[in-house]
Protein backbone atom coordinates (compact mmCIF):
# COMPACT_ATOMS: atom_id res chain seq x y z
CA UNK A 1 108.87 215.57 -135.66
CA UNK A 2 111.03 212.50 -136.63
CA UNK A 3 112.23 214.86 -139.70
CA UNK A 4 112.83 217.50 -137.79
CA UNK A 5 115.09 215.37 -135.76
CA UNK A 6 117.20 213.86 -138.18
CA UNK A 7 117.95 217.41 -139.73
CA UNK A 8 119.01 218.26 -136.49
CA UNK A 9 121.40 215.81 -135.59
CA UNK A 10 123.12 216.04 -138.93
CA UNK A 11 123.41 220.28 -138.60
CA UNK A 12 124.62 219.01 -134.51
CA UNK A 13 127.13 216.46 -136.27
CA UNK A 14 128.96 219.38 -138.39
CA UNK A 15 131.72 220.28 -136.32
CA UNK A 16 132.52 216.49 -135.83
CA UNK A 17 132.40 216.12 -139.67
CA UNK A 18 134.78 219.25 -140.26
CA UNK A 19 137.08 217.65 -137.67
CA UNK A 20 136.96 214.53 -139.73
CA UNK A 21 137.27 215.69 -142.74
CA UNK A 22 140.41 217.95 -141.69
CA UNK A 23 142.03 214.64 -140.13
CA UNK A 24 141.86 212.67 -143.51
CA UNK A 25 142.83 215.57 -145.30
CA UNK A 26 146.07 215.98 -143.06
CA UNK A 27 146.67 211.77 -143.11
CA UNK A 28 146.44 211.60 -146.77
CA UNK A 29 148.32 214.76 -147.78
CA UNK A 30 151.76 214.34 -149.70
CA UNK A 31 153.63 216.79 -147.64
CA UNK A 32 153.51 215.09 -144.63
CA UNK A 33 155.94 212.83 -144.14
CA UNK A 34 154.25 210.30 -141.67
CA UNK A 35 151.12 209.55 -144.48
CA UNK A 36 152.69 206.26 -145.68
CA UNK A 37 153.41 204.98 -142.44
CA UNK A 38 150.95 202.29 -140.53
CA UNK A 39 150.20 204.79 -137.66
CA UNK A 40 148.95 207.27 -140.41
CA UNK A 41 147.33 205.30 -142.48
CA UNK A 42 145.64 204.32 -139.83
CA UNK A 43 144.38 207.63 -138.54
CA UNK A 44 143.41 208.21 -142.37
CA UNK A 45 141.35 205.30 -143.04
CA UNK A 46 139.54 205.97 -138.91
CA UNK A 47 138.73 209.64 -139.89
CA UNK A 48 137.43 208.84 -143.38
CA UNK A 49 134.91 206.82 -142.58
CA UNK A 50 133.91 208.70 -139.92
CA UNK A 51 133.58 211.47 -142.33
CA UNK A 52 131.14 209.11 -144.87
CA UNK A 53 129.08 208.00 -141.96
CA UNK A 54 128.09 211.60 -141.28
CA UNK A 55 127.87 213.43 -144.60
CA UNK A 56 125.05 213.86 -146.68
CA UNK A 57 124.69 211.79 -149.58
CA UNK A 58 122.87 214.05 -152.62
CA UNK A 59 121.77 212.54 -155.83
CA UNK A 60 124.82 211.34 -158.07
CA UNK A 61 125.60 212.04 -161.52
CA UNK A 62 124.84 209.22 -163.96
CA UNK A 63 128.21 209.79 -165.53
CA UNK A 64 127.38 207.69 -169.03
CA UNK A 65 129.33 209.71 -171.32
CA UNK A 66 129.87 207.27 -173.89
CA UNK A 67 129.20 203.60 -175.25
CA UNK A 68 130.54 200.62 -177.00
CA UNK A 69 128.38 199.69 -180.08
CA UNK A 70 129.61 196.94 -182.82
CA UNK A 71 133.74 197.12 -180.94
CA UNK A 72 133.39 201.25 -181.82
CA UNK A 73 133.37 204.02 -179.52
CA UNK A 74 130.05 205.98 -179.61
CA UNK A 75 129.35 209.30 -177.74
CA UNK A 76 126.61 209.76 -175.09
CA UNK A 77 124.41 212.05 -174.43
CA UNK A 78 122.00 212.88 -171.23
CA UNK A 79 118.61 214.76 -172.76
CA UNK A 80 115.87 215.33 -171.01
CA UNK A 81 112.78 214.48 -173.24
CA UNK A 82 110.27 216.15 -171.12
CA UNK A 83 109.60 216.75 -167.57
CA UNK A 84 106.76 217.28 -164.64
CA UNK A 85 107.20 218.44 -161.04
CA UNK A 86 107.12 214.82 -160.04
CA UNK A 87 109.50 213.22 -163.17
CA UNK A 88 112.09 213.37 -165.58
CA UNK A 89 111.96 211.65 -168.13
CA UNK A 90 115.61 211.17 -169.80
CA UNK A 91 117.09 209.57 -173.04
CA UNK A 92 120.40 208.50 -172.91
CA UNK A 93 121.18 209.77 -176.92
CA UNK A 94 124.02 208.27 -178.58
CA UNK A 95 126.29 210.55 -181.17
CA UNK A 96 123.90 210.48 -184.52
CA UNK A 97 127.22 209.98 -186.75
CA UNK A 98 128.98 208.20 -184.09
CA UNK A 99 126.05 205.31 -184.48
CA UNK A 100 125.48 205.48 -188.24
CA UNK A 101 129.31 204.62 -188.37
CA UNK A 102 128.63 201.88 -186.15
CA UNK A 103 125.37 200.04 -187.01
CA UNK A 104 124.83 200.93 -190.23
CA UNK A 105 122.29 203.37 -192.32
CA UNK A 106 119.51 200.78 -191.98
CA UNK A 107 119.90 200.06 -188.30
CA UNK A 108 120.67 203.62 -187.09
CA UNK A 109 118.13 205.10 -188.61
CA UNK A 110 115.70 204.72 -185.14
CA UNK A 111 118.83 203.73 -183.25
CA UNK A 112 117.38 200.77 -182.48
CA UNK A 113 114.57 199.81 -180.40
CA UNK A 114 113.15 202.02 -177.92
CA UNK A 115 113.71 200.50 -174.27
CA UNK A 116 111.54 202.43 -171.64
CA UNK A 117 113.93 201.44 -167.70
CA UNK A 118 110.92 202.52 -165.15
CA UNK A 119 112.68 202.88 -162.21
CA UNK A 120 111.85 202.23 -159.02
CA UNK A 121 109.97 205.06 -156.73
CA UNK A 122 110.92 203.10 -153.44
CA UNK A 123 113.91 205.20 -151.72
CA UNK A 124 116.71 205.23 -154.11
CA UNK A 125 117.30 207.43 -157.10
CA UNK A 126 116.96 206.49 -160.89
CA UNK A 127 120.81 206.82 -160.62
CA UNK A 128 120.81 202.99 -159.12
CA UNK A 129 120.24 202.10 -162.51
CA UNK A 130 123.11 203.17 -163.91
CA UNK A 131 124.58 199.89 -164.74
CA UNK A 132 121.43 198.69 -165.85
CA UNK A 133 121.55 201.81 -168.42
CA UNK A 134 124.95 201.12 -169.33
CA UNK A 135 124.14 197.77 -170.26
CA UNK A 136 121.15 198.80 -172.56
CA UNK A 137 123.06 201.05 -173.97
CA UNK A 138 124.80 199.39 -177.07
CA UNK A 139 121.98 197.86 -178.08
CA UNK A 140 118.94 199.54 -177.53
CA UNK A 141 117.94 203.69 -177.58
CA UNK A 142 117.73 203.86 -173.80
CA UNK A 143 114.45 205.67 -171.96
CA UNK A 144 114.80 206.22 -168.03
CA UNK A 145 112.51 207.79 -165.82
CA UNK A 146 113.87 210.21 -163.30
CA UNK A 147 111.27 210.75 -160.39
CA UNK A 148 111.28 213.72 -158.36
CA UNK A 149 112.60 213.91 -154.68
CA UNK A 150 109.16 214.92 -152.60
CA UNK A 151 110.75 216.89 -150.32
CA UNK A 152 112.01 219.55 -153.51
CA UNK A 153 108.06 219.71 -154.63
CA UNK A 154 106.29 223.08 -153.32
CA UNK A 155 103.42 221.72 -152.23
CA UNK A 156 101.17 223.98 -154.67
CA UNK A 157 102.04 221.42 -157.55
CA UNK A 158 99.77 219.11 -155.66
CA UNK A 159 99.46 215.16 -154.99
CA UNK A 160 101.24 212.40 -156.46
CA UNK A 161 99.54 209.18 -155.54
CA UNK A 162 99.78 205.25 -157.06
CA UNK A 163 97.46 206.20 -160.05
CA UNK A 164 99.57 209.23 -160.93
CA UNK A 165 102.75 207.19 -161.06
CA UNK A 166 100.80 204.69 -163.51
CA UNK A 167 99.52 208.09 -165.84
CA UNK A 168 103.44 209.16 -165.66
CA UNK A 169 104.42 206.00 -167.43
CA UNK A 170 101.20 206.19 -169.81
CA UNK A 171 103.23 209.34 -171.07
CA UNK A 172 106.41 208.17 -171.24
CA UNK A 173 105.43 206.00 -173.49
CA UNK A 174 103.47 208.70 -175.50
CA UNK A 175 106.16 211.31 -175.34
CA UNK A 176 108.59 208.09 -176.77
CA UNK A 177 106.29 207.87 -179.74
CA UNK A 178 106.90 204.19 -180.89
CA UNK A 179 105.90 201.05 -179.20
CA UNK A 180 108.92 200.50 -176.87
CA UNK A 181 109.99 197.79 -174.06
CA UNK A 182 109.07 198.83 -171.20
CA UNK A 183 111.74 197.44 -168.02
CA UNK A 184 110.00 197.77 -164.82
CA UNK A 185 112.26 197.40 -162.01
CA UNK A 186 111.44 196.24 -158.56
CA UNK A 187 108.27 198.62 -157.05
CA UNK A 188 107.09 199.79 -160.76
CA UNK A 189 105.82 196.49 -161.40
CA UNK A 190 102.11 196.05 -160.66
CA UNK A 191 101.90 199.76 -161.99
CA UNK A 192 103.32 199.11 -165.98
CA UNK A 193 101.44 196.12 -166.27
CA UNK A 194 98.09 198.21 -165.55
CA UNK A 195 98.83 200.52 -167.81
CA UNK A 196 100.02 198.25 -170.35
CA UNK A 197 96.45 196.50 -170.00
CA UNK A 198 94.75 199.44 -169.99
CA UNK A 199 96.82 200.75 -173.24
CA UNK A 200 95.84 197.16 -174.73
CA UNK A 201 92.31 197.59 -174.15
CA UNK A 202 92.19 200.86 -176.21
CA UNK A 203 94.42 199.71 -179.04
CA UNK A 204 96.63 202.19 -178.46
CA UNK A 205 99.02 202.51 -180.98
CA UNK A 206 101.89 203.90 -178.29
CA UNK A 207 101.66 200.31 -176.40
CA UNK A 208 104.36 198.37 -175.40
CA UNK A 209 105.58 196.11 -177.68
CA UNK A 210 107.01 193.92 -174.37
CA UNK A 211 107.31 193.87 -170.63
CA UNK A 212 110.55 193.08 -168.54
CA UNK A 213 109.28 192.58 -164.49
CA UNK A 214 112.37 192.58 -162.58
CA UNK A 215 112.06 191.51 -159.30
CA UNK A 216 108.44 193.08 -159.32
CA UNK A 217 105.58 192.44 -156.70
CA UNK A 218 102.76 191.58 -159.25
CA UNK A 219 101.75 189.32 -155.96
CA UNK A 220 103.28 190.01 -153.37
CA UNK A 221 101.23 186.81 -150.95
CA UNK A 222 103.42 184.66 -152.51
CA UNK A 223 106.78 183.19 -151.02
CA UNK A 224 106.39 186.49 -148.23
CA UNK A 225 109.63 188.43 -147.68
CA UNK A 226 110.17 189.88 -144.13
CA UNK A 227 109.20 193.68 -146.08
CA UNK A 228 105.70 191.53 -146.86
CA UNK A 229 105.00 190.44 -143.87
CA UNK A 230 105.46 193.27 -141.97
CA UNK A 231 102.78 194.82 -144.94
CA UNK A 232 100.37 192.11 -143.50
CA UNK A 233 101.24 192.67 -139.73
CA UNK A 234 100.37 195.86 -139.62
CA UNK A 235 97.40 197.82 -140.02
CA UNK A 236 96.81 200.57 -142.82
CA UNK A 237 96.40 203.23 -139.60
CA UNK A 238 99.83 201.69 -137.89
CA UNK A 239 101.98 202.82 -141.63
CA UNK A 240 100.26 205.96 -141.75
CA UNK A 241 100.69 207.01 -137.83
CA UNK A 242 104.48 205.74 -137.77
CA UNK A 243 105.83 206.26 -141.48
CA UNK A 244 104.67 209.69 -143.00
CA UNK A 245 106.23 212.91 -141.19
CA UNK A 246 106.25 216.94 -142.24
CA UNK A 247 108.96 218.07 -144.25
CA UNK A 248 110.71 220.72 -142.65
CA UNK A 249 112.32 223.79 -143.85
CA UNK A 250 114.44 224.68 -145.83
CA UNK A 251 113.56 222.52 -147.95
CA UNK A 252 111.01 223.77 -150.81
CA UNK A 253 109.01 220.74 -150.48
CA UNK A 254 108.79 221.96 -146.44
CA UNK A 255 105.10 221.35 -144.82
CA UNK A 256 104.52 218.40 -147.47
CA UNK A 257 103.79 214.83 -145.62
CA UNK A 258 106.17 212.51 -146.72
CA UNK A 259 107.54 209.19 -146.10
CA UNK A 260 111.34 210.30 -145.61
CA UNK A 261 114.09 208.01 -147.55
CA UNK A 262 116.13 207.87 -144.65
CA UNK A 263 113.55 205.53 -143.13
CA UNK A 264 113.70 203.32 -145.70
CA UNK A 265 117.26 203.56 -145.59
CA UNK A 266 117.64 202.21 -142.09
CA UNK A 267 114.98 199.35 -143.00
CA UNK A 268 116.74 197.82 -145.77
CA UNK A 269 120.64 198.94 -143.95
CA UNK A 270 119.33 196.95 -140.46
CA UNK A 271 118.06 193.77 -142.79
CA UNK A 272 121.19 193.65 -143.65
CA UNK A 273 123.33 194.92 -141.04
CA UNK A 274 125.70 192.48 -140.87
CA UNK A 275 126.73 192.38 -144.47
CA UNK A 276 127.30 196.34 -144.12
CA UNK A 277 129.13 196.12 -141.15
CA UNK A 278 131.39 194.04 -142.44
CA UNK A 279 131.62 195.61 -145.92
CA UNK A 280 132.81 198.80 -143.91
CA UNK A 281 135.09 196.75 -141.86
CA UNK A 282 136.87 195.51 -144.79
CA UNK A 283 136.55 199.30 -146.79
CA UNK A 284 138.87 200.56 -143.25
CA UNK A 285 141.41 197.36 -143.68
CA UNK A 286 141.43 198.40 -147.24
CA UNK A 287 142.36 202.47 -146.46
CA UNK A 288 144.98 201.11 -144.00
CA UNK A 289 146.90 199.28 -146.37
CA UNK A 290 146.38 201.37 -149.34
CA UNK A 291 144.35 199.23 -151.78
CA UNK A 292 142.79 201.30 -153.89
CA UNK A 293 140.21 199.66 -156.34
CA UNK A 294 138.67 198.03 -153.77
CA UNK A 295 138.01 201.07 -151.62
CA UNK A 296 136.95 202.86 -154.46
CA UNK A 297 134.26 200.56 -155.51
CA UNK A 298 133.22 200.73 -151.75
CA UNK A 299 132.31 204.40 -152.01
CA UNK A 300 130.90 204.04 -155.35
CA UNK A 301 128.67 201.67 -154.46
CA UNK A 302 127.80 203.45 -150.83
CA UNK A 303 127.80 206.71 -152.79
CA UNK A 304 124.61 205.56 -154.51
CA UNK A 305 123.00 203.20 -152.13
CA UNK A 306 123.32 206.00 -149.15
CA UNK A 307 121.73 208.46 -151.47
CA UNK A 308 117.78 208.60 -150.75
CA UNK A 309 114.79 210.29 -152.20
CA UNK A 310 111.41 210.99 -149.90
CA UNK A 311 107.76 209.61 -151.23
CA UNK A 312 104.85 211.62 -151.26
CA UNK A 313 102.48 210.45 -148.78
CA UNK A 314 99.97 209.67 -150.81
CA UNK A 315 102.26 207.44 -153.51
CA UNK A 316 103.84 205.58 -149.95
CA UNK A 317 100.19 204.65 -148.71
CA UNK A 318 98.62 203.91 -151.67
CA UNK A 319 101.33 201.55 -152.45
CA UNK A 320 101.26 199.53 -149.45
CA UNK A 321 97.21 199.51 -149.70
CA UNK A 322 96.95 198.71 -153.58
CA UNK A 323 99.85 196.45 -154.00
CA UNK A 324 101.07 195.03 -150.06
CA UNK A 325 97.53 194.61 -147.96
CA UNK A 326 94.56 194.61 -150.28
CA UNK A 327 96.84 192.58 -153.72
CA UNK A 328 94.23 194.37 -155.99
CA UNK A 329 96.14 193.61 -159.29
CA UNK A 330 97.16 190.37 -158.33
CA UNK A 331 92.97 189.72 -157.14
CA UNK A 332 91.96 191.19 -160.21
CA UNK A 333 90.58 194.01 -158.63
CA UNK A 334 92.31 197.22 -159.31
CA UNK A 335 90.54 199.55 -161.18
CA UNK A 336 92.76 202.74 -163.17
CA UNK A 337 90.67 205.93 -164.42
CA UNK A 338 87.44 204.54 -163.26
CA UNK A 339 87.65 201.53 -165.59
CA UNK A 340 88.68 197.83 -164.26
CA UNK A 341 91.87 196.64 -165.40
CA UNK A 342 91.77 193.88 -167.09
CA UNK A 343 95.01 191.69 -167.62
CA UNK A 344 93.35 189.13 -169.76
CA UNK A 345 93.34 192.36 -172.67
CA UNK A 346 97.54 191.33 -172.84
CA UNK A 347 97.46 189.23 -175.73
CA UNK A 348 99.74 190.95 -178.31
CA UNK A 349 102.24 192.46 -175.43
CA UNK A 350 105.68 190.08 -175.01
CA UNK A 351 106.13 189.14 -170.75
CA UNK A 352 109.28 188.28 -169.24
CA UNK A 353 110.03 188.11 -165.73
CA UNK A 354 112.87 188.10 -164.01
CA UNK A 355 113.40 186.80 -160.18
CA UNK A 356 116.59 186.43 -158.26
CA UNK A 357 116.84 183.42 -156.61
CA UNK A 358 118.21 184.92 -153.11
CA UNK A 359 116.01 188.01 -153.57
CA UNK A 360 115.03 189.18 -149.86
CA UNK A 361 112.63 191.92 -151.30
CA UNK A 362 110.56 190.11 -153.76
CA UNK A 363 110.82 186.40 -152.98
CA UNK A 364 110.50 184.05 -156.31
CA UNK A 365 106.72 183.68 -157.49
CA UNK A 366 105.81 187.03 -157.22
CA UNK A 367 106.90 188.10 -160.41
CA UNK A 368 106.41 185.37 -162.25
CA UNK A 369 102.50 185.66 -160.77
CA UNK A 370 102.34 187.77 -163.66
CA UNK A 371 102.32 184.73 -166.25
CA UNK A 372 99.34 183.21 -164.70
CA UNK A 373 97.29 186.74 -164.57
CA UNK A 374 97.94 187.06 -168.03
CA UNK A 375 97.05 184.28 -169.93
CA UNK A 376 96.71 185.56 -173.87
CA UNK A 377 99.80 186.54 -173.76
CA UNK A 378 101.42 183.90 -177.23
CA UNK A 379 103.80 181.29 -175.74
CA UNK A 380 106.52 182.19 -178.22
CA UNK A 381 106.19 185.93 -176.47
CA UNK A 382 106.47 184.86 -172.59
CA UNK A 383 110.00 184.07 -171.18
CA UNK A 384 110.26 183.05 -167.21
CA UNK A 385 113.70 183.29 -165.48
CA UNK A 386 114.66 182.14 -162.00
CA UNK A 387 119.09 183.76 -161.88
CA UNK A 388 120.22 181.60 -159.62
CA UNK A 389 122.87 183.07 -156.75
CA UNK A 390 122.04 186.93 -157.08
CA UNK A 391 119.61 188.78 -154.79
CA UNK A 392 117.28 191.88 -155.33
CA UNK A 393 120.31 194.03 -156.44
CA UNK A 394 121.88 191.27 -158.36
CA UNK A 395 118.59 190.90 -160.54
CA UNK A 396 119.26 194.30 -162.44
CA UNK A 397 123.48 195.19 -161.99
CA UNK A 398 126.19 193.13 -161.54
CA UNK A 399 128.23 190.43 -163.33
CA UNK A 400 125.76 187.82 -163.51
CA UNK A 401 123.53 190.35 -164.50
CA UNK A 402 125.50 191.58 -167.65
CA UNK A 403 126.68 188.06 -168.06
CA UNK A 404 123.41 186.00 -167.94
CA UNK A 405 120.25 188.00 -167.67
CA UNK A 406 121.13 191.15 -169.99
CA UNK A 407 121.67 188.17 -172.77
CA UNK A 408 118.11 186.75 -172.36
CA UNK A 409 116.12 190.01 -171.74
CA UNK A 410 118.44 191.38 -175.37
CA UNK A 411 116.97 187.84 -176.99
CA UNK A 412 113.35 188.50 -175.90
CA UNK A 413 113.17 192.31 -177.07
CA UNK A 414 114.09 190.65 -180.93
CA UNK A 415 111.41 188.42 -180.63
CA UNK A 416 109.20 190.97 -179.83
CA UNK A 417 110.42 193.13 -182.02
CA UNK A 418 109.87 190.74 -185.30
CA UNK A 419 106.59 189.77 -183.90
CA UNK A 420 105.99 193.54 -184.38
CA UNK A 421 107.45 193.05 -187.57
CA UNK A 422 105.55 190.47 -188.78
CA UNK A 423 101.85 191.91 -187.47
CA UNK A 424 101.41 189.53 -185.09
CA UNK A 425 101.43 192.08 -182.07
CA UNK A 426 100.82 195.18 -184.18
């Protein structure tokens, strides 16, 4: 019913949106001659966010056209790879000639090493990651998956539970066909390192050569965030009674029981509120006086972060059971294909972890967890890193991100890569 709701009083907000819209439209035009003053502006900047607050947000472009490799311009290109009802799974291909100009015969032969970005099923789109990508990009051939939104899957294709997210990054990795570096951000945690155990303890060939856990809930009893506690508050019955609702029609997904992203939304917007109130207090003072960059970066950023994605019932439950009530990787406990999965079978696989020390999602130890659950892993292979003064969304974009993470995650991949080299995780 809640779904049904919220479709409703967006259709019931329309004709205040078209009145909106057709206010900023007639305060920003050129040909009238009362745009530039204060009284204008100010009408402009009132209807305009009005407007944003009550428009659907649908999934952005990546827009990563091109890249900067050795101080020379190289093309980009968006191919999808292969693809499932429930995931995309996209390489971001730089221009074959563009690269061989720019690294060399030798070094753009495979383009470089494979990097596998696993991004987060939790609410937001792949598209979050965009700066991550862009980041990768001059260094590394660049791997992202692209998961579905629930409510655009006919229900014939089926479930998509916990165990079906792990078997989507099992090919991935297949479909990749080298041993890349896998980068799990945020939720995808606890899932890659299964499989990566579970790859280990076959030998597979296709295994990652290294793990990045970014801001990951490998354990997610440690240093408990107010999302964590509310996991151990609440009963399984209480999440699936209040969180999972019908999706409606038109939508082709309609009669599939999903958790919506616009509940998640409002969790992580009223955690925050005051920060967004006031970011959209300042984006208004900015409209009124006609600073643009500012603005702009405002609805870039709200573009994105207003743009949500629903989870299949199944994948939302099974998450909050496997990883948030019962810790079964963390306990040692979680079994994958009917066979236990065993972290101690990570002993030629790099691990890094990443935390952010103002993180509000996943507080610092509960990535790192994943050094003490893994304990053949070679010294010379594990890197821990605590990036002091960013939060959860500071741990993967940004400027300190670029600037001081990106450097040390870039560092870790070599030495993985010549242990590779070398045999010593071959």
């Amino acid at each position: 019913m809640l779904y049904a709701l919220h479709e409703a009083a967006y259709r019931s907000a329309a004709p205040l949106r078209l009145a909106a819209e057709l206010t900023r439209d007639f305060w920003s035009s050129p040909l009238n001659p009362a745009s530039e003053s204060h009284f204008g502006r100010t009408l402009f900047a009132s209807a305009d966010v009005l407007a944003n607050l009550t428009r659907r947000y649908f999934k952005p472009l990546w827009r990563i056209d091109e890249t900067t490799v050795n101080g020379r311009q190289v093309a980009v290109d968006e191919e999808v790879v292969s693809r499932s009802p429930w995931m995309k799974l996209l390489r971001f291909r730089r221009d074959p000639v563009q690269l061989l100009e720019a690294m060399g015969k030798a070094s753009a032969k495979t383009g470089g090493p494979a990097v596998l970005i696993v991004a987060p099923l939790s609410g937001h789109n792949a598209t979050l990651l965009r700066g991550t990508v862009r980041t990768f990009l001059p260094d590394f051939d660049v791997y992202v998956t692209d998961w579905s939104n629930a409510r655009d899957v006919p229900i014939v294709e089926g479930r998509f539970g916990f165990h079906d997210y792990v078997d989507a990054v099992a090919d991935a990795l297949r479909v990749i066909g080298r041993r890349a570096h896998v980068v799990a951000v945020c939720q995808p945690g606890p899932a890659v390192l299964a499989i990566a155990a579970q790859m280990a303890q076959d030998d597979d060939p296709l295994r990652p050569a290294g793990l990045i856990l970014m801001g990951s809930p490998i354990d997610a009893r440690l240093a408990p965030t107010a999302t964590n506690r509310l996991a151990q508050e609440r009963p399984f019955s209480w999440f699936k009674s209040n969180m999972i609702y019908t999706t409606p029609p038109p939508y082709p997904g309609m009669m599939r029981r999903v958790y919506p992203g616009f509940v998640q939304l409002y969790s992580f917007l009223s955690m925050n509120a005051d920060s967004h109130q006031e970011a959209h207090r300042r984006y208004f003072e900015h409209l009124v006086q006609g600073d643009g960059d500012p603005a702009e970066r405002h609805r870039e950023f709200y573009d994105e972060y207003l743009s949500v994605l629903d989870l299949t019932e199944e994948f939302y439950l099974e998450t909050v059971d496997i990883v948030f009530q019962r810790h079964l990787l963390a306990k040692g406990e979680l079994a994958h294909g009917g066979r236990p999965v065993d972290l101690k079978a990570l002993s030629d696989i790099g691990l890094m972890t990443v935390e952010g020390e103002r993180d509000d999602i996943s507080g610092v130890g509960q990535t790192q967890a994943a050094h003490a659950l893994c304990p053949k892993v070679p010294a010379d292979l594990r890197e821990l890193h605590v990036q002091k003064g960013v939060g959860h969304y500071g741990v993967f974009n940004g400027r300190r991100f670029e600037a001081e993470i990106y450097p040390r995650m870039r560092d870790f991949i070599g030495r993985c890569q010549l242990a590779v080299g070398a045999g010593i995780t071959a």
